[in-house]
Every structure is written in C-alpha cells, then in structure tokens.
PDB file of N, CA and C in Angstrom:
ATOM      1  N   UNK A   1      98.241  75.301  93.748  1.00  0.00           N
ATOM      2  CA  UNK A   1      98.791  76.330  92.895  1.00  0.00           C
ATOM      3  C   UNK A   1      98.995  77.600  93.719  1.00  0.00           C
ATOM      4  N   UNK A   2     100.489  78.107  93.986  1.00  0.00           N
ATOM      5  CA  UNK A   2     100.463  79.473  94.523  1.00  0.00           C
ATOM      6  C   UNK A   2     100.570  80.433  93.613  1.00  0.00           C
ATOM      7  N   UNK A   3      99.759  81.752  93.825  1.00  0.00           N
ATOM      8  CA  UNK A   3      99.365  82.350  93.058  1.00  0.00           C
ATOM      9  C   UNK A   3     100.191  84.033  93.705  1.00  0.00           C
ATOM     10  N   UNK A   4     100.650  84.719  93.005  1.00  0.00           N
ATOM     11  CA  UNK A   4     101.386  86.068  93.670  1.00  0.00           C
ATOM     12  C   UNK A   4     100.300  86.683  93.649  1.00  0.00           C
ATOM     13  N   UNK A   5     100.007  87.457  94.505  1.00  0.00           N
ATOM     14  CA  UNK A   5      98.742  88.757  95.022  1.00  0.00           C
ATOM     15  C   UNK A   5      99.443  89.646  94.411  1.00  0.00           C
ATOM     16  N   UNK A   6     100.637  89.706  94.975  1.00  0.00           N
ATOM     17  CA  UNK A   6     100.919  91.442  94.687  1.00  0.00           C
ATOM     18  C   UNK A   6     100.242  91.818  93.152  1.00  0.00           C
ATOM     19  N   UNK A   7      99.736  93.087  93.373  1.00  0.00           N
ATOM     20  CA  UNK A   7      99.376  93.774  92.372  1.00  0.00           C
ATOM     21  C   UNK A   7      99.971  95.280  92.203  1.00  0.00           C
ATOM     22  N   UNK A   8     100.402  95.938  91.106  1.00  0.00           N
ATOM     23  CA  UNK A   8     100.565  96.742  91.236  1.00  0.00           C
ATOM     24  C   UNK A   8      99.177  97.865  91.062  1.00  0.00           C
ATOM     25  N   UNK A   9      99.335  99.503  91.612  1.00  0.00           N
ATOM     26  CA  UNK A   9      98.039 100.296  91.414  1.00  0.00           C
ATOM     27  C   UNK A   9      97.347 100.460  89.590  1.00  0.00           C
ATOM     28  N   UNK A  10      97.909 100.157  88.987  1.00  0.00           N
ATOM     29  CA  UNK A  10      97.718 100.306  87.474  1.00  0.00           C
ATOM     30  C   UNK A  10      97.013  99.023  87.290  1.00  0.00           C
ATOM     31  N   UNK A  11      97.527  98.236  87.983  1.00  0.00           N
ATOM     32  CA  UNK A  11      96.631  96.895  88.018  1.00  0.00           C
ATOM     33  C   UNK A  11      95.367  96.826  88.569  1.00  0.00           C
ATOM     34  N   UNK A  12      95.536  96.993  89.686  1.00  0.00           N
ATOM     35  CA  UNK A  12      94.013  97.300  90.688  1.00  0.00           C
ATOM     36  C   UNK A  12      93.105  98.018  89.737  1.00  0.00           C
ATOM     37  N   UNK A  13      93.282  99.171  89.300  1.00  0.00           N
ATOM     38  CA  UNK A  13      92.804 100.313  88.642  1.00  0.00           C
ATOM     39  C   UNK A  13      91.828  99.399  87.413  1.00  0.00           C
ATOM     40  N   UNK A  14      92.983  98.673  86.555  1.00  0.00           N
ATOM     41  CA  UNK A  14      92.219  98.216  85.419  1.00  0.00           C
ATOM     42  C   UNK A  14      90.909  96.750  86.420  1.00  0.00           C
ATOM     43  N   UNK A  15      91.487  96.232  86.796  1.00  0.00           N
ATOM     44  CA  UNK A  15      90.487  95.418  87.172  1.00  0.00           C
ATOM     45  C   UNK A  15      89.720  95.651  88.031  1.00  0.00           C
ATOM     46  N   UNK A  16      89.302  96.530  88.728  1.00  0.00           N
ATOM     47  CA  UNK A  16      87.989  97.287  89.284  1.00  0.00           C
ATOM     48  C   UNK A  16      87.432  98.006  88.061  1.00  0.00           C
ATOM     49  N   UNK A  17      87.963  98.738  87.371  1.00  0.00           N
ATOM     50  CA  UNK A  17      87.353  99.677  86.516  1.00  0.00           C
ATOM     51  C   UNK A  17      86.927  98.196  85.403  1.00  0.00           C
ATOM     52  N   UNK A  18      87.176  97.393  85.460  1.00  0.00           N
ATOM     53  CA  UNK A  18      87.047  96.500  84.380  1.00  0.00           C
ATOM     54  C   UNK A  18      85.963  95.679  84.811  1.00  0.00           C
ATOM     55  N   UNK A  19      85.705  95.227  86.339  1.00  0.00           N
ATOM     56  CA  UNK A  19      84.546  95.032  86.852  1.00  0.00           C
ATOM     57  C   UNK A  19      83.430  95.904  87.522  1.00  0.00           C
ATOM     58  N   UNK A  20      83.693  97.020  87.230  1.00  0.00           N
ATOM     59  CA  UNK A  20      82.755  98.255  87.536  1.00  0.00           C
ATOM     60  C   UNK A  20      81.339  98.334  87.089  1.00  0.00           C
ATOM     61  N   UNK A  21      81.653  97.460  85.826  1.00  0.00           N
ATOM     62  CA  UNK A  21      80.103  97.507  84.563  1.00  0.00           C
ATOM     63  C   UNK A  21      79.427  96.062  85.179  1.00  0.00           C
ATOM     64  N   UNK A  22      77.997  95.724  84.971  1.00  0.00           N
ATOM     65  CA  UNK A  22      77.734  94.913  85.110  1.00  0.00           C
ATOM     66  C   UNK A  22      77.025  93.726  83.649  1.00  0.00           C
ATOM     67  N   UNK A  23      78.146  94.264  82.756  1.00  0.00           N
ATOM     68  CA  UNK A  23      78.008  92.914  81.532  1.00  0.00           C
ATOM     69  C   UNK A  23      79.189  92.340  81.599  1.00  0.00           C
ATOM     70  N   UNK A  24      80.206  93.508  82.142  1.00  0.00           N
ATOM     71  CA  UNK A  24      81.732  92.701  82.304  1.00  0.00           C
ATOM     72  C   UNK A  24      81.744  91.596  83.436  1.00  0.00           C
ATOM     73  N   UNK A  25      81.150  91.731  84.444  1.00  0.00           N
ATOM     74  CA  UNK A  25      81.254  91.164  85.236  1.00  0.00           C
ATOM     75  C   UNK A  25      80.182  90.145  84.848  1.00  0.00           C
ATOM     76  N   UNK A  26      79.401  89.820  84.074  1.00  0.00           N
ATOM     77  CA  UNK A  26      78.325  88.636  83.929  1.00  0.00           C
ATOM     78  C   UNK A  26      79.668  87.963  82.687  1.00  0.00           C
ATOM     79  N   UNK A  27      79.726  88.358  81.790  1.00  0.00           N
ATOM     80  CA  UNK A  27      81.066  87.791  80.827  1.00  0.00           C
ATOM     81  C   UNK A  27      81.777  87.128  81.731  1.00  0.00           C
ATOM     82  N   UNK A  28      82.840  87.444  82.276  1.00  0.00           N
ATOM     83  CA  UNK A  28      83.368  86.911  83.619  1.00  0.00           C
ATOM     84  C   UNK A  28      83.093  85.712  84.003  1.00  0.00           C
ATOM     85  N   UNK A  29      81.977  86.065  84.931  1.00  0.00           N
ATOM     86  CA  UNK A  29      81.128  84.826  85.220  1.00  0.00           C
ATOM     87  C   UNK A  29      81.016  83.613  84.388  1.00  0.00           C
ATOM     88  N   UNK A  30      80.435  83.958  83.157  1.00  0.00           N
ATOM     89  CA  UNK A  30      80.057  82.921  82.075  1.00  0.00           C
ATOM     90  C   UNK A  30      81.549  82.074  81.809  1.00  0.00           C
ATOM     91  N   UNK A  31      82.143  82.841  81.542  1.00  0.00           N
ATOM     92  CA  UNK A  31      83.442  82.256  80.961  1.00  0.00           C
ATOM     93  C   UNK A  31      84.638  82.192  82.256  1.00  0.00           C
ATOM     94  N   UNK A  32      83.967  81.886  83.213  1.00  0.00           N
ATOM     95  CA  UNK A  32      84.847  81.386  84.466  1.00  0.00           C
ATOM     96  C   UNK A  32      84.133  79.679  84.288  1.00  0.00           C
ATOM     97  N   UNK A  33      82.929  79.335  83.975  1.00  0.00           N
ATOM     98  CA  UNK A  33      81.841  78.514  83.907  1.00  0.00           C
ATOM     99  C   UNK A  33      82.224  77.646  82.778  1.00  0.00           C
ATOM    100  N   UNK A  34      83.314  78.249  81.730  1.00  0.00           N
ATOM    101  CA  UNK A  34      83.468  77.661  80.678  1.00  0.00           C
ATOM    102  C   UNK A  34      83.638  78.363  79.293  1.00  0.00           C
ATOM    103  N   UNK A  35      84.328  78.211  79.299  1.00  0.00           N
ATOM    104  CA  UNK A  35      84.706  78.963  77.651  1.00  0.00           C
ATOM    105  C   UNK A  35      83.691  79.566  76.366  1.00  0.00           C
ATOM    106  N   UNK A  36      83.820  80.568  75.999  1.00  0.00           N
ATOM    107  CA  UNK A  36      82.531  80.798  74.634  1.00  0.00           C
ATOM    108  C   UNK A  36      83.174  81.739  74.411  1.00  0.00           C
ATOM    109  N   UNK A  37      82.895  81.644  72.709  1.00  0.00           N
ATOM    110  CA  UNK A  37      83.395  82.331  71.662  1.00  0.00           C
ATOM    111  C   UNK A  37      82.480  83.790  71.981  1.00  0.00           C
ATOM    112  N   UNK A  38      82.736  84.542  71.081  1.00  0.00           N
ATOM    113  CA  UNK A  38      82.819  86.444  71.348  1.00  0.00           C
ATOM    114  C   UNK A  38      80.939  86.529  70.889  1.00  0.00           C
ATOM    115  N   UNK A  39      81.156  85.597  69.995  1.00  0.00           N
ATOM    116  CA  UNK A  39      79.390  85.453  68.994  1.00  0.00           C
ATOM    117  C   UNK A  39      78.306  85.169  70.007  1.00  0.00           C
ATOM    118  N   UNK A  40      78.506  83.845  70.660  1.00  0.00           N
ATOM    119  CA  UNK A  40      78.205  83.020  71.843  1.00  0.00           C
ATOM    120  C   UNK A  40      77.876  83.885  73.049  1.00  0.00           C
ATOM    121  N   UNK A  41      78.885  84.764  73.466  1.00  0.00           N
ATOM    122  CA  UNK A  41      78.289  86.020  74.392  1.00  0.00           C
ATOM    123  C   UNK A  41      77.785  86.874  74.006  1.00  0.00           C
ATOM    124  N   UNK A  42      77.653  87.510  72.608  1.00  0.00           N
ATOM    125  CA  UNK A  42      76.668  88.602  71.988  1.00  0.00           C
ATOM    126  C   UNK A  42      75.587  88.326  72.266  1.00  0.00           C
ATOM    127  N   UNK A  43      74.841  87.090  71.801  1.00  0.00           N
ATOM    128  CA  UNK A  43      73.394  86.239  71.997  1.00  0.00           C
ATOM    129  C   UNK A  43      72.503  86.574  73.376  1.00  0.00           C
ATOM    130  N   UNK A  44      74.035  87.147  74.286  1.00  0.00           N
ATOM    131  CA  UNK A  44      73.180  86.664  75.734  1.00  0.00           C
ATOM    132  C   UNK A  44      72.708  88.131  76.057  1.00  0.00           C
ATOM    133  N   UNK A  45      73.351  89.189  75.273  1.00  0.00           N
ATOM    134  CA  UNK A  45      72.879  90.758  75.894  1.00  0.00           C
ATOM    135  C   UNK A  45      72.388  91.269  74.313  1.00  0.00           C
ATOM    136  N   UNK A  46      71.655  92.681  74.896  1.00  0.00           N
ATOM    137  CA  UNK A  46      71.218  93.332  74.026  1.00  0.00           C
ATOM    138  C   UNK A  46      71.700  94.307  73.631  1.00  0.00           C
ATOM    139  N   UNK A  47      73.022  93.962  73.072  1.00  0.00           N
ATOM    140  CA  UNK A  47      73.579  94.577  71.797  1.00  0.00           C
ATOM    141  C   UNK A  47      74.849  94.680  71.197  1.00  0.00           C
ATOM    142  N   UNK A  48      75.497  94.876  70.174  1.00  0.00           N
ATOM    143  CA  UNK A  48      76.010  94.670  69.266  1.00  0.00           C
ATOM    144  C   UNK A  48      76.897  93.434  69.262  1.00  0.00           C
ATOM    145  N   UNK A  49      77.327  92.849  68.303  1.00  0.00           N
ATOM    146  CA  UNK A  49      78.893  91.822  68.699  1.00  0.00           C
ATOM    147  C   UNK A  49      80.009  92.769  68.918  1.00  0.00           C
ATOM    148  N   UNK A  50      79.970  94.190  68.420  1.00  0.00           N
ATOM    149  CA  UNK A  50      81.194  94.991  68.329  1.00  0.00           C
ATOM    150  C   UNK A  50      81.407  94.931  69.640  1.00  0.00           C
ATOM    151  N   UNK A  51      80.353  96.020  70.523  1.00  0.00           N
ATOM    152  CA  UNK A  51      79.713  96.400  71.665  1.00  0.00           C
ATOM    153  C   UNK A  51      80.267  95.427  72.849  1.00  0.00           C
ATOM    154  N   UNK A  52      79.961  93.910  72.442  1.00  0.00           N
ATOM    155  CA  UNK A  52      80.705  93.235  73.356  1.00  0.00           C
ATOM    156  C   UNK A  52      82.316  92.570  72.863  1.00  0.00           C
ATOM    157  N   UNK A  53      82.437  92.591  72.216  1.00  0.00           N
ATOM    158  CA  UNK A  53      84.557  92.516  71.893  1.00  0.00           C
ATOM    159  C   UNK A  53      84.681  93.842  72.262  1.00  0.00           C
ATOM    160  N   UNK A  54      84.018  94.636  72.396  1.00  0.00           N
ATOM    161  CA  UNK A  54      84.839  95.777  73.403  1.00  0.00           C
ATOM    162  C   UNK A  54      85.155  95.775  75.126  1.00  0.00           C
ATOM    163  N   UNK A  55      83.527  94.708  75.343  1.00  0.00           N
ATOM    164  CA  UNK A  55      83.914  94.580  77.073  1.00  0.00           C
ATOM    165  C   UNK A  55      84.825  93.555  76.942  1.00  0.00           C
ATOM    166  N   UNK A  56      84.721  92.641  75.899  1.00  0.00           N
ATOM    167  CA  UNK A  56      85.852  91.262  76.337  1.00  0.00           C
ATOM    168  C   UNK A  56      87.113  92.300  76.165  1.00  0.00           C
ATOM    169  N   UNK A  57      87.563  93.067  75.365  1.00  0.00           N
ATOM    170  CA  UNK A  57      88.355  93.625  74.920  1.00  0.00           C
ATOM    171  C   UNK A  57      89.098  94.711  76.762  1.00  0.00           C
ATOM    172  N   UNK A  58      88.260  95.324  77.292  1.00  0.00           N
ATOM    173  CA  UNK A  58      88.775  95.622  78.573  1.00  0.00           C
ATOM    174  C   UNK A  58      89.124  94.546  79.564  1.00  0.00           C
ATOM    175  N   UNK A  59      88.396  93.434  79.728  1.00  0.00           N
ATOM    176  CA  UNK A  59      88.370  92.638  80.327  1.00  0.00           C
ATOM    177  C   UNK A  59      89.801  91.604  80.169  1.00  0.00           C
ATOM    178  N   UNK A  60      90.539  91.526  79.022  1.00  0.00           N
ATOM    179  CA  UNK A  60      91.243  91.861  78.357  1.00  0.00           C
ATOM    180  C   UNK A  60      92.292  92.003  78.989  1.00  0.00           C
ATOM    181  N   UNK A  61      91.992  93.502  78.858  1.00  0.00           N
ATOM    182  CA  UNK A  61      93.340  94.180  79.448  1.00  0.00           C
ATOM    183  C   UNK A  61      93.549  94.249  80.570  1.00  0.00           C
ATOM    184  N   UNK A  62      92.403  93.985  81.696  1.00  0.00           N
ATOM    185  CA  UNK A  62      92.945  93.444  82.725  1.00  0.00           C
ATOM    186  C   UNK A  62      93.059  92.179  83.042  1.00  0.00           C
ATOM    187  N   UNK A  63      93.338  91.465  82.359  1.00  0.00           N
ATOM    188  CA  UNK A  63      93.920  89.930  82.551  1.00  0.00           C
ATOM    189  C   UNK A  63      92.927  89.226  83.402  1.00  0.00           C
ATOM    190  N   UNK A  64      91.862  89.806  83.029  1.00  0.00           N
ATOM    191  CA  UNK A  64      90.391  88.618  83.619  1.00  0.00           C
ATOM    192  C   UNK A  64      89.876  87.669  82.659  1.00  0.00           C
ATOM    193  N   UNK A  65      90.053  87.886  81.735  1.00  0.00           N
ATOM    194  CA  UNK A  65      89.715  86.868  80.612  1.00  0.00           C
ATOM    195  C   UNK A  65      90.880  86.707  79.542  1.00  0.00           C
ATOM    196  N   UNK A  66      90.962  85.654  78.818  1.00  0.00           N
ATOM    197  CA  UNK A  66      91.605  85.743  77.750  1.00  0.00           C
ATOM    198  C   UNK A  66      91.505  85.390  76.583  1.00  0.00           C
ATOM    199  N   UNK A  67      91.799  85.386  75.354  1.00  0.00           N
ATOM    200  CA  UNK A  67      91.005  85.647  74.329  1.00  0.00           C
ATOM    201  C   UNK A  67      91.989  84.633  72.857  1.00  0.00           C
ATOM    202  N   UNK A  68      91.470  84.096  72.752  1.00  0.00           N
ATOM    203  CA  UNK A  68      92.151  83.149  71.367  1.00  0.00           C
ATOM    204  C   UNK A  68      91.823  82.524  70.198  1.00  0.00           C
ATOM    205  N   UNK A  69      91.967  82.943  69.052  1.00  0.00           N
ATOM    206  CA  UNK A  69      91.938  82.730  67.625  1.00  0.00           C
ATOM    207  C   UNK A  69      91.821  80.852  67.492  1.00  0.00           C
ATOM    208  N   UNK A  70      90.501  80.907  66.908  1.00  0.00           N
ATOM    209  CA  UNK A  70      90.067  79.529  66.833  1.00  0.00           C
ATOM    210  C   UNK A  70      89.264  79.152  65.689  1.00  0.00           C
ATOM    211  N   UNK A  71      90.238  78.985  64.543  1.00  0.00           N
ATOM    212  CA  UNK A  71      89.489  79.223  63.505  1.00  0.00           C
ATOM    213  C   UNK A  71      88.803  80.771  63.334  1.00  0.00           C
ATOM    214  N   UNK A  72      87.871  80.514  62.526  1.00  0.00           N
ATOM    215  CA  UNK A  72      87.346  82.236  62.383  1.00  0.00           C
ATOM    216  C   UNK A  72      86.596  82.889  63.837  1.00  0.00           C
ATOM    217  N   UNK A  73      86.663  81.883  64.794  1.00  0.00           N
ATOM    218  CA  UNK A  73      86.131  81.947  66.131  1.00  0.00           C
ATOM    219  C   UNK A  73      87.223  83.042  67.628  1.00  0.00           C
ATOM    220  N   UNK A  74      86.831  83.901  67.766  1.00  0.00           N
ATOM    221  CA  UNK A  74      87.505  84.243  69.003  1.00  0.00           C
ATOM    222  C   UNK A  74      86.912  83.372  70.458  1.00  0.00           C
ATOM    223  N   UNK A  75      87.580  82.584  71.114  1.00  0.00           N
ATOM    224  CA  UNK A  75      87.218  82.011  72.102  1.00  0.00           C
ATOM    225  C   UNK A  75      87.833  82.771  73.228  1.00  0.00           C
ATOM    226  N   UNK A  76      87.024  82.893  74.154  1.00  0.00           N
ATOM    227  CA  UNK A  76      86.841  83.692  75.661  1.00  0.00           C
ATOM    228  C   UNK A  76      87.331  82.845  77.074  1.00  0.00           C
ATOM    229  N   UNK A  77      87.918  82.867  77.398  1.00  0.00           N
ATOM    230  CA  UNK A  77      88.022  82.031  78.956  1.00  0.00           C
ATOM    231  C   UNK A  77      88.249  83.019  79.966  1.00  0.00           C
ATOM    232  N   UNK A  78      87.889  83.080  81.199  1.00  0.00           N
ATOM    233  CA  UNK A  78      88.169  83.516  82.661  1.00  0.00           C
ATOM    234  C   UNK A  78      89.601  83.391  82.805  1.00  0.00           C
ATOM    235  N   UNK A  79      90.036  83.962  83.333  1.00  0.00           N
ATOM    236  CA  UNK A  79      91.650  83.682  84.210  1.00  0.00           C
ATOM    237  C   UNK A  79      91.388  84.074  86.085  1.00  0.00           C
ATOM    238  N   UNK A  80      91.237  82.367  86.090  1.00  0.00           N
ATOM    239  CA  UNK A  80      90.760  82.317  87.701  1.00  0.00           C
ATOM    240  C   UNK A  80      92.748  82.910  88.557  1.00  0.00           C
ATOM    241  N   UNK A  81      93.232  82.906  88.115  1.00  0.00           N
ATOM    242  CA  UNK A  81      94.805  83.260  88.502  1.00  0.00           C
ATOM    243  C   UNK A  81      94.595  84.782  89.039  1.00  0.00           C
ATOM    244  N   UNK A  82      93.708  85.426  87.816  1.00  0.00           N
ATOM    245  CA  UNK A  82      93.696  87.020  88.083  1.00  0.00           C
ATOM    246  C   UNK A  82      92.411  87.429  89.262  1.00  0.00           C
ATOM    247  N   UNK A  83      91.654  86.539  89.204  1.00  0.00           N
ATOM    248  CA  UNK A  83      90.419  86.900  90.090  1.00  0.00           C
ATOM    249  C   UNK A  83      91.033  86.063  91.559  1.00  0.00           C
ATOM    250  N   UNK A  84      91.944  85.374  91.532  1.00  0.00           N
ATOM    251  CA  UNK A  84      92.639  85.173  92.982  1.00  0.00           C
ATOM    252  C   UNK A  84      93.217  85.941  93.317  1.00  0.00           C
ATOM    253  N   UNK A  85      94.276  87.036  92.319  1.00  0.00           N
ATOM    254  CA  UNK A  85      94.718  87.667  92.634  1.00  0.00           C
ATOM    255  C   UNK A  85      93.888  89.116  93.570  1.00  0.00           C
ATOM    256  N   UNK A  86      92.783  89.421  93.011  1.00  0.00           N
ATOM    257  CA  UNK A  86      92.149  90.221  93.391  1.00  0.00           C
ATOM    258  C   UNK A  86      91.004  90.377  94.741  1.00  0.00           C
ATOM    259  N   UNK A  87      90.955  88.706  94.438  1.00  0.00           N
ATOM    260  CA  UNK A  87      90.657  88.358  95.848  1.00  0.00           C
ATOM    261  C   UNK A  87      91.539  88.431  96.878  1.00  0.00           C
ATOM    262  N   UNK A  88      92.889  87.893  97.034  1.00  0.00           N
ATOM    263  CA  UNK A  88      93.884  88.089  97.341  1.00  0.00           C
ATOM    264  C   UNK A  88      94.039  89.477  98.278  1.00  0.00           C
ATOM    265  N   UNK A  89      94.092  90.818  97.498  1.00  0.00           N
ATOM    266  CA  UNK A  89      93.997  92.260  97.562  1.00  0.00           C
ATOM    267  C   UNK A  89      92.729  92.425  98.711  1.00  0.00           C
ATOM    268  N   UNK A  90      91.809  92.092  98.352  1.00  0.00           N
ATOM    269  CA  UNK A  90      90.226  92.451  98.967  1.00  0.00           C
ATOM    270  C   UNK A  90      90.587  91.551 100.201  1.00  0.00           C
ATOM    271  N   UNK A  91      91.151  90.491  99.973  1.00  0.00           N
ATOM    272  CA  UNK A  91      91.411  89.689 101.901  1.00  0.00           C
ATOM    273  C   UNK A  91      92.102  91.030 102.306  1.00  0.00           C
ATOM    274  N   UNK A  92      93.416  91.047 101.973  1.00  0.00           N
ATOM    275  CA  UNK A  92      94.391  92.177 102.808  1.00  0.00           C
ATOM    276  C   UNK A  92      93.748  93.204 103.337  1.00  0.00           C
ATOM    277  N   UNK A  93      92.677  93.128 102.167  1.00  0.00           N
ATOM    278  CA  UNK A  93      91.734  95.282 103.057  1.00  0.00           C
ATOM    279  C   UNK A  93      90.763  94.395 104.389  1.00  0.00           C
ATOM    280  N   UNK A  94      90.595  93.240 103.972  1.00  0.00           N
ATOM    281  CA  UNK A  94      89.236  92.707 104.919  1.00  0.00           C
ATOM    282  C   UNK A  94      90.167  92.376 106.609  1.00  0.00           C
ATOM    283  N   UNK A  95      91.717  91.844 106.216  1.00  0.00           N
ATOM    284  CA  UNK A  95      92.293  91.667 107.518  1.00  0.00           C
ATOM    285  C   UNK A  95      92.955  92.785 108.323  1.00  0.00           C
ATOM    286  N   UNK A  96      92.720  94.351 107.944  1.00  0.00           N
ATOM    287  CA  UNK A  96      93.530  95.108 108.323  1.00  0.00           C
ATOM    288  C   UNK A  96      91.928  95.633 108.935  1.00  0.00           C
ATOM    289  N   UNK A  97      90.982  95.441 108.525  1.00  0.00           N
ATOM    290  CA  UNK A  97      89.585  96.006 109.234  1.00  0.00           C
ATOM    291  C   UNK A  97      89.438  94.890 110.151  1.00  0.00           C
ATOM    292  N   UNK A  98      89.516  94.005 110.161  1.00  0.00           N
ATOM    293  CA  UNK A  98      89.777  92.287 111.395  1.00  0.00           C
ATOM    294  C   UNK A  98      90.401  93.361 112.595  1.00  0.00           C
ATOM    295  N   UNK A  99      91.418  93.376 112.165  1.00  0.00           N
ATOM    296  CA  UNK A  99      92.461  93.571 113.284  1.00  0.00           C
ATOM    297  C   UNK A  99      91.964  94.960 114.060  1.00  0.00           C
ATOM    298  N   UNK A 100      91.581  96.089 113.304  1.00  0.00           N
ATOM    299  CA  UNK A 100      90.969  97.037 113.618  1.00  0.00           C
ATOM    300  C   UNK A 100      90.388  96.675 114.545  1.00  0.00           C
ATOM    301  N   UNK A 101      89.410  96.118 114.706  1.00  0.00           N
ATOM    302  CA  UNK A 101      87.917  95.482 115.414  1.00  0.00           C
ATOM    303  C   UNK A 101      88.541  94.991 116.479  1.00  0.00           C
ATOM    304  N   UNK A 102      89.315  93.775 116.245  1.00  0.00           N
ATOM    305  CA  UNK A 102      90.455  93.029 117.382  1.00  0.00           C
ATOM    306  C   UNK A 102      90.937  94.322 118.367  1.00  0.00           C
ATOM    307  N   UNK A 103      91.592  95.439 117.888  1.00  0.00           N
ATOM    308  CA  UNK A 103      92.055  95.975 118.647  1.00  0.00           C
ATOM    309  C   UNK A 103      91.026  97.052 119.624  1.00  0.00           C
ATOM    310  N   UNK A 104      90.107  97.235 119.050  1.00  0.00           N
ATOM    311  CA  UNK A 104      89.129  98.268 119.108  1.00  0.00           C
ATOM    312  C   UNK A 104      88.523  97.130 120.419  1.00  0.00           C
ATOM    313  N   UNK A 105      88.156  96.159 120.077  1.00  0.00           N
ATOM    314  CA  UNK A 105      87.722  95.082 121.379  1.00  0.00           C
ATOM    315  C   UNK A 105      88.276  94.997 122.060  1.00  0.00           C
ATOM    316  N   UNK A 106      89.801  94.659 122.528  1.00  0.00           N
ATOM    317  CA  UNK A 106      90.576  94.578 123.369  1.00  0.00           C
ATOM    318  C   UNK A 106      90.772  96.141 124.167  1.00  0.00           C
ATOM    319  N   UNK A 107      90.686  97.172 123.537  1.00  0.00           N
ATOM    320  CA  UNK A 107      90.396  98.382 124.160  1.00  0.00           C
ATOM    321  C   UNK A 107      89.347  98.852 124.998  1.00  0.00           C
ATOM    322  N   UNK A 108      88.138  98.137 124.473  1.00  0.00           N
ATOM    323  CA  UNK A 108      86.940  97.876 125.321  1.00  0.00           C
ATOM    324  C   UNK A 108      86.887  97.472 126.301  1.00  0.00           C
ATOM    325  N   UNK A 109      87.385  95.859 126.191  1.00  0.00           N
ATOM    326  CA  UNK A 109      87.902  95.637 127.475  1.00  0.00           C
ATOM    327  C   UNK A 109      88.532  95.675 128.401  1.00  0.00           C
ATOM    328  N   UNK A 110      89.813  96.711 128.013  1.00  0.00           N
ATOM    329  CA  UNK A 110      90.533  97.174 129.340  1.00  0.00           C
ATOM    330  C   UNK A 110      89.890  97.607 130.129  1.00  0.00           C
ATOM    331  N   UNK A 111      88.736  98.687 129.682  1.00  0.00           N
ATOM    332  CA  UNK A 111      88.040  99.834 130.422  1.00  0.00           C
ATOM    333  C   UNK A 111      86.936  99.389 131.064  1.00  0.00           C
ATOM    334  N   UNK A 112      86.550  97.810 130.565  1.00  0.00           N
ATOM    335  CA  UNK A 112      85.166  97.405 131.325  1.00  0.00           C
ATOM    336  C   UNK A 112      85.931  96.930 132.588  1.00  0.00           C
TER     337      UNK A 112
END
C-alpha cells in the first residue's frame, strides 16, 4: 500500500497537538490493536464518557482515528494510513539530521 506523506502545516499541527496528551495517544494505541466502542474506552480512564468522545473527538479531527455509528454504539478504529503518514514526516526530519552528521563526518575527515 503506498501511502502520500505529504502533509500539509494545518495537518502536522492537528496531529501533534492531537498526540500531545497522553490519553490520546493510549486511545490510539488501543484502537490501532483493534476497534472499541467510545463506552469500551471510558472504562479504561478515570473519567467521564463525555470527557473521552472529546479526545476521540480531536483525534478525530486529525484523522488518527475514526469513528462510526453502530447501532446505539460509536465504534473507534486507528487509521494506520495517518500514523504512516506522520511517520513518514518524522523520517524526513530524521534524514536531513543523517545527512547533517554524513556531512559533518566527511568534514572531519578532510582535516584528519
């Protein structure tokens, strides 16, 4: 499956700020692992059901999870598409510090 990286900054923005918290990012997790309804993840933290359809609800909006009417049930899934994408982003910063280093070494060694 090829997957487009490009992201735009409005994008980046929501999905850092959307993994910034650390219940969003355990949600995430869970429902990268497998699907569960909104009720199903309330159970696992301490507090409200509102409280958490608000993190699914950011999470959401940055297209890390997605969210669907199932019976009287909201069901939760990961979108591994969007967390490639973002991985994706985080390689590009990790190969432009590579190359840094690469060059920074090869400079070294002229002079030794």
């Amino acid at each position: 499956m090829v997957v487009d990286i490009t992201l735009s900054d409005a994008e980046v923005d929501r999905i850092f700020r959307a993994l910034a918290d650390a219940t969003r990012r355990d949600i995430v997790r869970r429902t990268l692992a497998g699907e569960a309804s909104v009720s199903e993840l309330a159970v696992a933290y301490d507090m409200s059901w509102a409280a958490v359809q608000k993190h699914v609800a950011v999470l959401e909006g940055a297209e890390l999870v997605t969210k669907e009417a199932r019976g009287r049930e909201r069901i939760v899934r990961g979108n591994p598409a969007q967390i490639q994408r973002a991985q994706g982003l985080l390689d590009s910063y990790e190969q432009i510090w590579r190359d840094r280093v690469e060059r920074l070494d090869a400079l070294l060694a002229e002079e030794s």
